[in-house]
C-alpha atoms as a PDB file:
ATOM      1  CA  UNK A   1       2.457  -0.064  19.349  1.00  0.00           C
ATOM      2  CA  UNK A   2       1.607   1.292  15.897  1.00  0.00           C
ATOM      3  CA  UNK A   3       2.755   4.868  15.367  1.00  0.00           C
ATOM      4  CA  UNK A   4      -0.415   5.497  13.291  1.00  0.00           C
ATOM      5  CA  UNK A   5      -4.025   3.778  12.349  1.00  0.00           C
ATOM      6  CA  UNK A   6      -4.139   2.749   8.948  1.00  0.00           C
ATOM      7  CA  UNK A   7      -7.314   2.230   6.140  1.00  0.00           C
ATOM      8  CA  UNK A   8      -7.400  -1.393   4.716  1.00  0.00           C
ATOM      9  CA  UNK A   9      -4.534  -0.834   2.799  1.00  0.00           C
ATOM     10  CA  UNK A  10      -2.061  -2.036   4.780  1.00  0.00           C
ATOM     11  CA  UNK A  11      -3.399  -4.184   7.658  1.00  0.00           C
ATOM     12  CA  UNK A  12      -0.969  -4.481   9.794  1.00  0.00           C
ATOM     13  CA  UNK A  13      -2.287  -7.134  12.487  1.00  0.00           C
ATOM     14  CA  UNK A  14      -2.602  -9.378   9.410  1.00  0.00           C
ATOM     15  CA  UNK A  15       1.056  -9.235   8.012  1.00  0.00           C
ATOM     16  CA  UNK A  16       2.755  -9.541  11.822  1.00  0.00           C
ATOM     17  CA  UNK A  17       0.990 -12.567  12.031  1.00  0.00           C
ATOM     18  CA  UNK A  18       2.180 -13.434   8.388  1.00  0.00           C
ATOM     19  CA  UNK A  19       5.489 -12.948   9.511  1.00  0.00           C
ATOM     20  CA  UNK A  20       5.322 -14.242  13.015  1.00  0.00           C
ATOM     21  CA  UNK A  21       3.636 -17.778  11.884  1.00  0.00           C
ATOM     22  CA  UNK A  22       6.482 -18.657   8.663  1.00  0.00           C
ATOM     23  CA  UNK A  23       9.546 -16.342  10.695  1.00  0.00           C
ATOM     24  CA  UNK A  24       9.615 -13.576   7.629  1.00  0.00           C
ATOM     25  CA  UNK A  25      12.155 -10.599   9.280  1.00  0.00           C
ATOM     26  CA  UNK A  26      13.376  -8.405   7.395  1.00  0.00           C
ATOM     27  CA  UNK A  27      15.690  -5.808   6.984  1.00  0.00           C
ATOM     28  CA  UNK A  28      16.841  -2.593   5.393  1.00  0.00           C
ATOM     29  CA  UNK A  29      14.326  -2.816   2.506  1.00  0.00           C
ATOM     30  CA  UNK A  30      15.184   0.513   0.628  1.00  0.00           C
ATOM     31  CA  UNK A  31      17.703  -1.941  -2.002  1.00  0.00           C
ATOM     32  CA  UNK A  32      14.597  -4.015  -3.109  1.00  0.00           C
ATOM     33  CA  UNK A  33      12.446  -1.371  -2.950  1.00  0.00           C
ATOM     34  CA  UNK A  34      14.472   0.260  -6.004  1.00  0.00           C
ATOM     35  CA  UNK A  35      14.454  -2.709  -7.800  1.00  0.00           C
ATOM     36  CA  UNK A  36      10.481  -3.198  -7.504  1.00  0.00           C
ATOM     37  CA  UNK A  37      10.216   0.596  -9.299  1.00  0.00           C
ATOM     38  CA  UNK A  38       8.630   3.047  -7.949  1.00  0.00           C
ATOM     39  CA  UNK A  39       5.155   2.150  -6.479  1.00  0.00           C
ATOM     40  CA  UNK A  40       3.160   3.594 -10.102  1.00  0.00           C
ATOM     41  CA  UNK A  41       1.068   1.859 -12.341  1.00  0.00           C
ATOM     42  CA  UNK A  42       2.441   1.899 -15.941  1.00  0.00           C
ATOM     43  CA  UNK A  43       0.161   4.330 -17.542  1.00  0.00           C
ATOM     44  CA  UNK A  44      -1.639   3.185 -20.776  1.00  0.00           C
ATOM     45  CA  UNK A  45      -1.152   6.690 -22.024  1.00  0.00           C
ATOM     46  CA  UNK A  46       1.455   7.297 -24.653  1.00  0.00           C
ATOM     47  CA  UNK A  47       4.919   8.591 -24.119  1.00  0.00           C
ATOM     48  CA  UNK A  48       4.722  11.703 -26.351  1.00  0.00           C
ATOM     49  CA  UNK A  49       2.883  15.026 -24.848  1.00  0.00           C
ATOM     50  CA  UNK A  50      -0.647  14.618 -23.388  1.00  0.00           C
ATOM     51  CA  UNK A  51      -3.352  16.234 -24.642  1.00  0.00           C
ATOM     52  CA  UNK A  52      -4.208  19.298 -22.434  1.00  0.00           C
ATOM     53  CA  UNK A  53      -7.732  18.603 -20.668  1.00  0.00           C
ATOM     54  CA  UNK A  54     -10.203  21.501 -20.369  1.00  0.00           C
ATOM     55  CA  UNK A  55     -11.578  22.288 -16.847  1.00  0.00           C
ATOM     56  CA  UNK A  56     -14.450  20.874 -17.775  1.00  0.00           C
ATOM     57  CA  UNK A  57     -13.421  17.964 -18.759  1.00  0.00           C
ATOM     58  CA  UNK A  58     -11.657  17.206 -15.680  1.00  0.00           C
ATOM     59  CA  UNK A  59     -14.513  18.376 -13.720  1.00  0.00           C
ATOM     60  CA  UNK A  60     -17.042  16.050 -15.492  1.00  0.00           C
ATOM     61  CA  UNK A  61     -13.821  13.005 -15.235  1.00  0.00           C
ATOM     62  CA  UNK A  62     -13.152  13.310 -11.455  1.00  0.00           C
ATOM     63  CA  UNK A  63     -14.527  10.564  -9.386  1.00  0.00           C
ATOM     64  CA  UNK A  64     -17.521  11.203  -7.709  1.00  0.00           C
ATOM     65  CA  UNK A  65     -19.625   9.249  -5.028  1.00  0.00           C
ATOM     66  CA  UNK A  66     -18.767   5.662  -3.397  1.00  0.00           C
ATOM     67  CA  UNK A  67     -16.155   3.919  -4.206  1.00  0.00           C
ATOM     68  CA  UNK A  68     -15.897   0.077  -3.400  1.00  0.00           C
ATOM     69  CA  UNK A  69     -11.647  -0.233  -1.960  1.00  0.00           C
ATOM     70  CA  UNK A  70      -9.951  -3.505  -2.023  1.00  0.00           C
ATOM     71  CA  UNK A  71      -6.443  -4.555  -1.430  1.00  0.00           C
ATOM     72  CA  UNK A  72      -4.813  -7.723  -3.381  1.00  0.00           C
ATOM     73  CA  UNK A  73      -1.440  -8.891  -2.502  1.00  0.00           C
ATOM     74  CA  UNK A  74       0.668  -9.708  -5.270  1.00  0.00           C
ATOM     75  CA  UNK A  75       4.091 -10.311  -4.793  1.00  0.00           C
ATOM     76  CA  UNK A  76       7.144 -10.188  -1.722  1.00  0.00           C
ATOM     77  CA  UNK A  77      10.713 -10.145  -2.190  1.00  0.00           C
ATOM     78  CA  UNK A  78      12.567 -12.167   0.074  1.00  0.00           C
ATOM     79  CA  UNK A  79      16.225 -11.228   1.330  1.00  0.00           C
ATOM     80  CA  UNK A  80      17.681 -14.533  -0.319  1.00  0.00           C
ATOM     81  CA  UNK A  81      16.294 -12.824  -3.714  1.00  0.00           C
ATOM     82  CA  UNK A  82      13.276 -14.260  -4.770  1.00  0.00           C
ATOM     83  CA  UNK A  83      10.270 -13.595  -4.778  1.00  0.00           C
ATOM     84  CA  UNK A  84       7.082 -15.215  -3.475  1.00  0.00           C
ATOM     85  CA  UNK A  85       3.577 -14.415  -4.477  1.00  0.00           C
ATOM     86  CA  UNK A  86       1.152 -13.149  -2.327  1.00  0.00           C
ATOM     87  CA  UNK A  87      -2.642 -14.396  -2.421  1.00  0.00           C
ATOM     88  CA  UNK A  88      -5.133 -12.346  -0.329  1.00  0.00           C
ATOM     89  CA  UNK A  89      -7.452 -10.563  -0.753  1.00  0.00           C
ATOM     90  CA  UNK A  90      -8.488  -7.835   2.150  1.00  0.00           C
ATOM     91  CA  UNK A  91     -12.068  -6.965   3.561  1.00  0.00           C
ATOM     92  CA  UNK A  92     -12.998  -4.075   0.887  1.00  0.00           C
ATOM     93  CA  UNK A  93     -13.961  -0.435   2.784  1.00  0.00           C
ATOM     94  CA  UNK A  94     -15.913   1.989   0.848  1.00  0.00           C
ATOM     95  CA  UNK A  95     -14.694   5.256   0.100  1.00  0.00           C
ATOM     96  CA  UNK A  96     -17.269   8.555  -0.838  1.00  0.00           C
ATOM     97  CA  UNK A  97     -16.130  11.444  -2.360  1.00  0.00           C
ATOM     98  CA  UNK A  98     -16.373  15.157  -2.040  1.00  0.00           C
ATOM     99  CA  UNK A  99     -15.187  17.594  -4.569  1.00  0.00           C
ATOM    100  CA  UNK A 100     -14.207  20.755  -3.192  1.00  0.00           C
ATOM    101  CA  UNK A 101     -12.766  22.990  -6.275  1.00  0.00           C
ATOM    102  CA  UNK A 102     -11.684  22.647 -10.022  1.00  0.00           C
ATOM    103  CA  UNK A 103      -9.875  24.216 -12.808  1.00  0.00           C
ATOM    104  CA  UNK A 104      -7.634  23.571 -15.779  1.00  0.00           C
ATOM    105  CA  UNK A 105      -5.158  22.630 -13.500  1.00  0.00           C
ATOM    106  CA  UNK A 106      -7.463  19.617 -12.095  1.00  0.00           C
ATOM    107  CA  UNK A 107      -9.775  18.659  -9.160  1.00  0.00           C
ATOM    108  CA  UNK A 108      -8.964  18.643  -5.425  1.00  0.00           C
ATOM    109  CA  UNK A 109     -11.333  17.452  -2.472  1.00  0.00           C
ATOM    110  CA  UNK A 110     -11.769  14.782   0.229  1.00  0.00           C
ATOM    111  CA  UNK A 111     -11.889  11.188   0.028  1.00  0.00           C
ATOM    112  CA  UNK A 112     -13.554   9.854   3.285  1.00  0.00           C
ATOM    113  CA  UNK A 113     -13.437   5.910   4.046  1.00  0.00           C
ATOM    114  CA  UNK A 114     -15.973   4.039   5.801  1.00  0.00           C
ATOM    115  CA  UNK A 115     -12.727   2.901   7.876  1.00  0.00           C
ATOM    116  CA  UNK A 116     -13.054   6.103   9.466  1.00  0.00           C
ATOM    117  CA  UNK A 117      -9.996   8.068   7.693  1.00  0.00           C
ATOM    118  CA  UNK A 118     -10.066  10.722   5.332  1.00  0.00           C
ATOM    119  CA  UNK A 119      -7.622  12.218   3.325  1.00  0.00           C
ATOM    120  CA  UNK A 120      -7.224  14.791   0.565  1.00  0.00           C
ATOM    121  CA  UNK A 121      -6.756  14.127  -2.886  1.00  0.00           C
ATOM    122  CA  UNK A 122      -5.732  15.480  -6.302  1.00  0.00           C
ATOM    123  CA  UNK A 123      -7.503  14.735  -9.546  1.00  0.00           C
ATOM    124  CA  UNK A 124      -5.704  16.087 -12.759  1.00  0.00           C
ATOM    125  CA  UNK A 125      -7.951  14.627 -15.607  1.00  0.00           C
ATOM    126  CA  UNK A 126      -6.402  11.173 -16.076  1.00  0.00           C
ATOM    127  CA  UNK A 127      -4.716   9.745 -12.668  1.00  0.00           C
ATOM    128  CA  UNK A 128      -5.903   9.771  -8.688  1.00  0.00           C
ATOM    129  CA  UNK A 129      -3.924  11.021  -5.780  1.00  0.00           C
ATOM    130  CA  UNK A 130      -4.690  10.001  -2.351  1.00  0.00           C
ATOM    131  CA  UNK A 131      -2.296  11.995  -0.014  1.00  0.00           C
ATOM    132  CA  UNK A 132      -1.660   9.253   2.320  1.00  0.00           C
ATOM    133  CA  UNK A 133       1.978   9.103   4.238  1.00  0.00           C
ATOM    134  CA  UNK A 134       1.601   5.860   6.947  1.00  0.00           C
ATOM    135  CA  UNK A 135       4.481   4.220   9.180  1.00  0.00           C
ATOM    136  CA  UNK A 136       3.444   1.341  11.168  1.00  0.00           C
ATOM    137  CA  UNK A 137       5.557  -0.496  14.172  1.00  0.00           C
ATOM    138  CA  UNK A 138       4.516  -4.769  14.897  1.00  0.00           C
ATOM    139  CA  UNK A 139       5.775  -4.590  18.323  1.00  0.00           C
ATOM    140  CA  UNK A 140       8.061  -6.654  19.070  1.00  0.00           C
ATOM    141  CA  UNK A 141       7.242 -10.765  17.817  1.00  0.00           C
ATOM    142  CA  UNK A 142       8.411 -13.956  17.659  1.00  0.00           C
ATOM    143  CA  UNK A 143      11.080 -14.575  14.853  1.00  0.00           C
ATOM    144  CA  UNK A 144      13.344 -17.040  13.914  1.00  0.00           C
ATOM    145  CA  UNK A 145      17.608 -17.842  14.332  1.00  0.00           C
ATOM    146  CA  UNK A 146      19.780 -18.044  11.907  1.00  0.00           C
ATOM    147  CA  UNK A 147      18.936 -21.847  11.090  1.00  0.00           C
ATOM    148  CA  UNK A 148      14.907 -20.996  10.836  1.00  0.00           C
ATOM    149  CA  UNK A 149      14.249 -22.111  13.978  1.00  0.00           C
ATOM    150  CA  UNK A 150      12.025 -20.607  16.240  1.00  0.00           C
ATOM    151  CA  UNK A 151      12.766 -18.388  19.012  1.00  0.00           C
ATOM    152  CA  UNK A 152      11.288 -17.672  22.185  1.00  0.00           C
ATOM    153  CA  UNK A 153       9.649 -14.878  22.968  1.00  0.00           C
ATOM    154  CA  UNK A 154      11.503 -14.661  26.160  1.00  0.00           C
ATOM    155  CA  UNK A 155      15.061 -14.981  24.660  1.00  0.00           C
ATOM    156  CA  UNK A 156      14.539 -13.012  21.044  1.00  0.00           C
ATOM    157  CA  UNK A 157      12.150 -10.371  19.438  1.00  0.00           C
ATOM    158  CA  UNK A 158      11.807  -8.921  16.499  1.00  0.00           C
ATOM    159  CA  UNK A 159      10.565  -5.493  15.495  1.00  0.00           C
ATOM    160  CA  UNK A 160       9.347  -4.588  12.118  1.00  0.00           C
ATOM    161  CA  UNK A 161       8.501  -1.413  10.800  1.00  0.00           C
ATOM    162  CA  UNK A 162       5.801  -0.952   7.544  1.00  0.00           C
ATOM    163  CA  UNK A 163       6.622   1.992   5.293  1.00  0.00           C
ATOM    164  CA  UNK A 164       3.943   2.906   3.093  1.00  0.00           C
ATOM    165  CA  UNK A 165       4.369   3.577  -0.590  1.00  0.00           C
ATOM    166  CA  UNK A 166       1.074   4.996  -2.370  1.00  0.00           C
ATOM    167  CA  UNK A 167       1.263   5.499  -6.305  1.00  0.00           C
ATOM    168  CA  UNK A 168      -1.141   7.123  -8.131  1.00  0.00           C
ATOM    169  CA  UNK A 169      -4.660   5.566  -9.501  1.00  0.00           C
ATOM    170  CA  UNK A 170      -5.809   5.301 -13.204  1.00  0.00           C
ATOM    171  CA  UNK A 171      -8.278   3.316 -15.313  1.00  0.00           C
ATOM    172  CA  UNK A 172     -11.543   3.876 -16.340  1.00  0.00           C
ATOM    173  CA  UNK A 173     -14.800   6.090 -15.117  1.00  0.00           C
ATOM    174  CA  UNK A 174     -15.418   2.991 -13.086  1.00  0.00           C
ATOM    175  CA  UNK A 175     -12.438   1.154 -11.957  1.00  0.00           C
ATOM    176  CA  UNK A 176      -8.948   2.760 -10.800  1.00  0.00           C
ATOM    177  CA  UNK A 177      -6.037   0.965 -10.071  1.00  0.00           C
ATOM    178  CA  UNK A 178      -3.215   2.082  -7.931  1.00  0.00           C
ATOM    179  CA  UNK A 179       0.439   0.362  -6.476  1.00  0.00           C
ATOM    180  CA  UNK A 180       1.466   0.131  -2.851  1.00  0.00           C
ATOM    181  CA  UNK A 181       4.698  -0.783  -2.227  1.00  0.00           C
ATOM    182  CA  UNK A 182       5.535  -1.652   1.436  1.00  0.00           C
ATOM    183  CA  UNK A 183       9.029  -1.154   2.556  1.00  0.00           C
ATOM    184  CA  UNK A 184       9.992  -3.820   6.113  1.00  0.00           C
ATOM    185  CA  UNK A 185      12.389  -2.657   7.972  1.00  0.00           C
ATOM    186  CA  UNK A 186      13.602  -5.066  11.451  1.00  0.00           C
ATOM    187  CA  UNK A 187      15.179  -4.355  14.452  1.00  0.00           C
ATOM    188  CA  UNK A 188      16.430  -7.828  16.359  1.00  0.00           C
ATOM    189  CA  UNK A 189      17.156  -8.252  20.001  1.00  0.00           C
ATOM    190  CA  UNK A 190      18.286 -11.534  21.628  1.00  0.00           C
ATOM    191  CA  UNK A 191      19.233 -14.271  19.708  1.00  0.00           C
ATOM    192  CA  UNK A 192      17.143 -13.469  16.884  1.00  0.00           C
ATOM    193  CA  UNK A 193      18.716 -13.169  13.035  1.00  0.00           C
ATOM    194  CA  UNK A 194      17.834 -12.265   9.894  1.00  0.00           C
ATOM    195  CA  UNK A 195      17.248 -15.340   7.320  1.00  0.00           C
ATOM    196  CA  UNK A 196      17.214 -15.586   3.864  1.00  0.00           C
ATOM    197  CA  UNK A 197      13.446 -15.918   4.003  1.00  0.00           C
ATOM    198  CA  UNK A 198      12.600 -12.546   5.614  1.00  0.00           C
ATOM    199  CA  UNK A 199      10.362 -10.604   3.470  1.00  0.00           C
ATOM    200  CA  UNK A 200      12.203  -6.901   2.471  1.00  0.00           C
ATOM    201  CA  UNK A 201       8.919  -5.547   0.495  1.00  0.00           C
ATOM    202  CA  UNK A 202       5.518  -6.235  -0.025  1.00  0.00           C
ATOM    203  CA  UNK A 203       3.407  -5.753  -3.153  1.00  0.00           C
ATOM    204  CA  UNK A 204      -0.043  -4.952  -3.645  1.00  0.00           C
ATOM    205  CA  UNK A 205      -2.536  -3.451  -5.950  1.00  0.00           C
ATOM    206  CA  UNK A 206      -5.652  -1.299  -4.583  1.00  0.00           C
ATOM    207  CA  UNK A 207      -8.585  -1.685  -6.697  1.00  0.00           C
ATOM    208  CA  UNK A 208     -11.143   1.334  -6.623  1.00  0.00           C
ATOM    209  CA  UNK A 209     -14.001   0.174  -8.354  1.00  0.00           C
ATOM    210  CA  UNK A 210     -17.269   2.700  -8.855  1.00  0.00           C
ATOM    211  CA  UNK A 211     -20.597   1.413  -7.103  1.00  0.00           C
ATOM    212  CA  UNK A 212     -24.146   2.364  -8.223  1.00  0.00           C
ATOM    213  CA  UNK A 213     -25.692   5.415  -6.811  1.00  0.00           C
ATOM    214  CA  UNK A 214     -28.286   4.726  -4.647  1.00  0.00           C
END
């Protein structure tokens, strides 16, 4: 069973049949993880010190009101190596916001989705935190031997777990852009083995773009 609901963001139903239907296992998937970097978007901001932003400006900057969310995959690594793209795109949620208190040291509040989560977030002038920390559990599936051949149910499983990776959000006044990075981790029983084509990581982008007030 999962360990704990998720928003769109990470679907879970959808990637254990991903990996069930082409036999993608995976293990240990901190390694690729540090190759991939670390779940940000590169910033279009420049190196040298930012420019300190009044409380006022943040205030008027913050995101306020709904939100269209949407999920894109873009990329897996594979445990041979390589990596394979990813093309989906998931059913968009809407998310609303609520400010609850700002300063010069930026904007905090509630972003609620029409999922059914909420969660808190930061707002510091120029990039978006969500505070979102997620685990998920498959079950145990199907999987494939050491050959690629399937296994059945009744003689092998497979277990994965989804760790959840959020980076931060930046853009414009009307379209944020943030990485998740999601870490596979697999625990086998029976005759089931990891392959070269088990997926370690997955890649996506989450695309927050600003919808007209009503």
């Amino acid at each position: 069973m999962r360990s704990q609901a998720t928003d769109d963001p990470g679907a879970v139903s959808l990637r254990t049949r991903l990996l069930s239907v082409l036999g993608l296992v995976a293990v240990g998937a901190l390694a690729a993880y540090l190759l991939i970097g670390n779940g940000q978007p590169t910033s279009d901001h420049p190196s040298e010190e930012a420019e300190v932003l009044s409380a006022e400006t943040i205030t008027q900057t913050q995101p306020t009101g709904r939100w269209r969310a949407q999920v894109i995959g873009r990329s897996s690594l594979l445990r041979s190596g390589a990596h394979a793209p990813l093309d989906y795109r998931q059913q968009p949620t809407t998310w609303t916001f609520a400010s609850e208190s700002c300063s010069s040291d930026g904007c905090t509040g509630t972003v609620s989705s029409s999922s059914g989560l909420s969660f808190p977030y930061r707002w510091d002038g120029r990039e978006l935190v969500v505070d979102r920390r997620l685990t998920d559990t498959s079950g145990k599936v199907a999987c494939s031997d050491g050959s690629g051949a399937a296994v059945p149910i009744a003689e092998g499983t497979a277990a994965h777990t989804y760790r959840y990776r959020f980076g931060s959000s930046a853009g414009t006044a009307n379209r944020l852009t943030s990485r998740l990075v999601i870490e596979i981790s697999t625990e086998f029983s029976g005759s089931c083995q990891a392959t070269p084509d088990d997926a370690l990581t997955y890649v996506e982008d989450q695309v927050l773009t600003k919808l007209p007030e009503s």
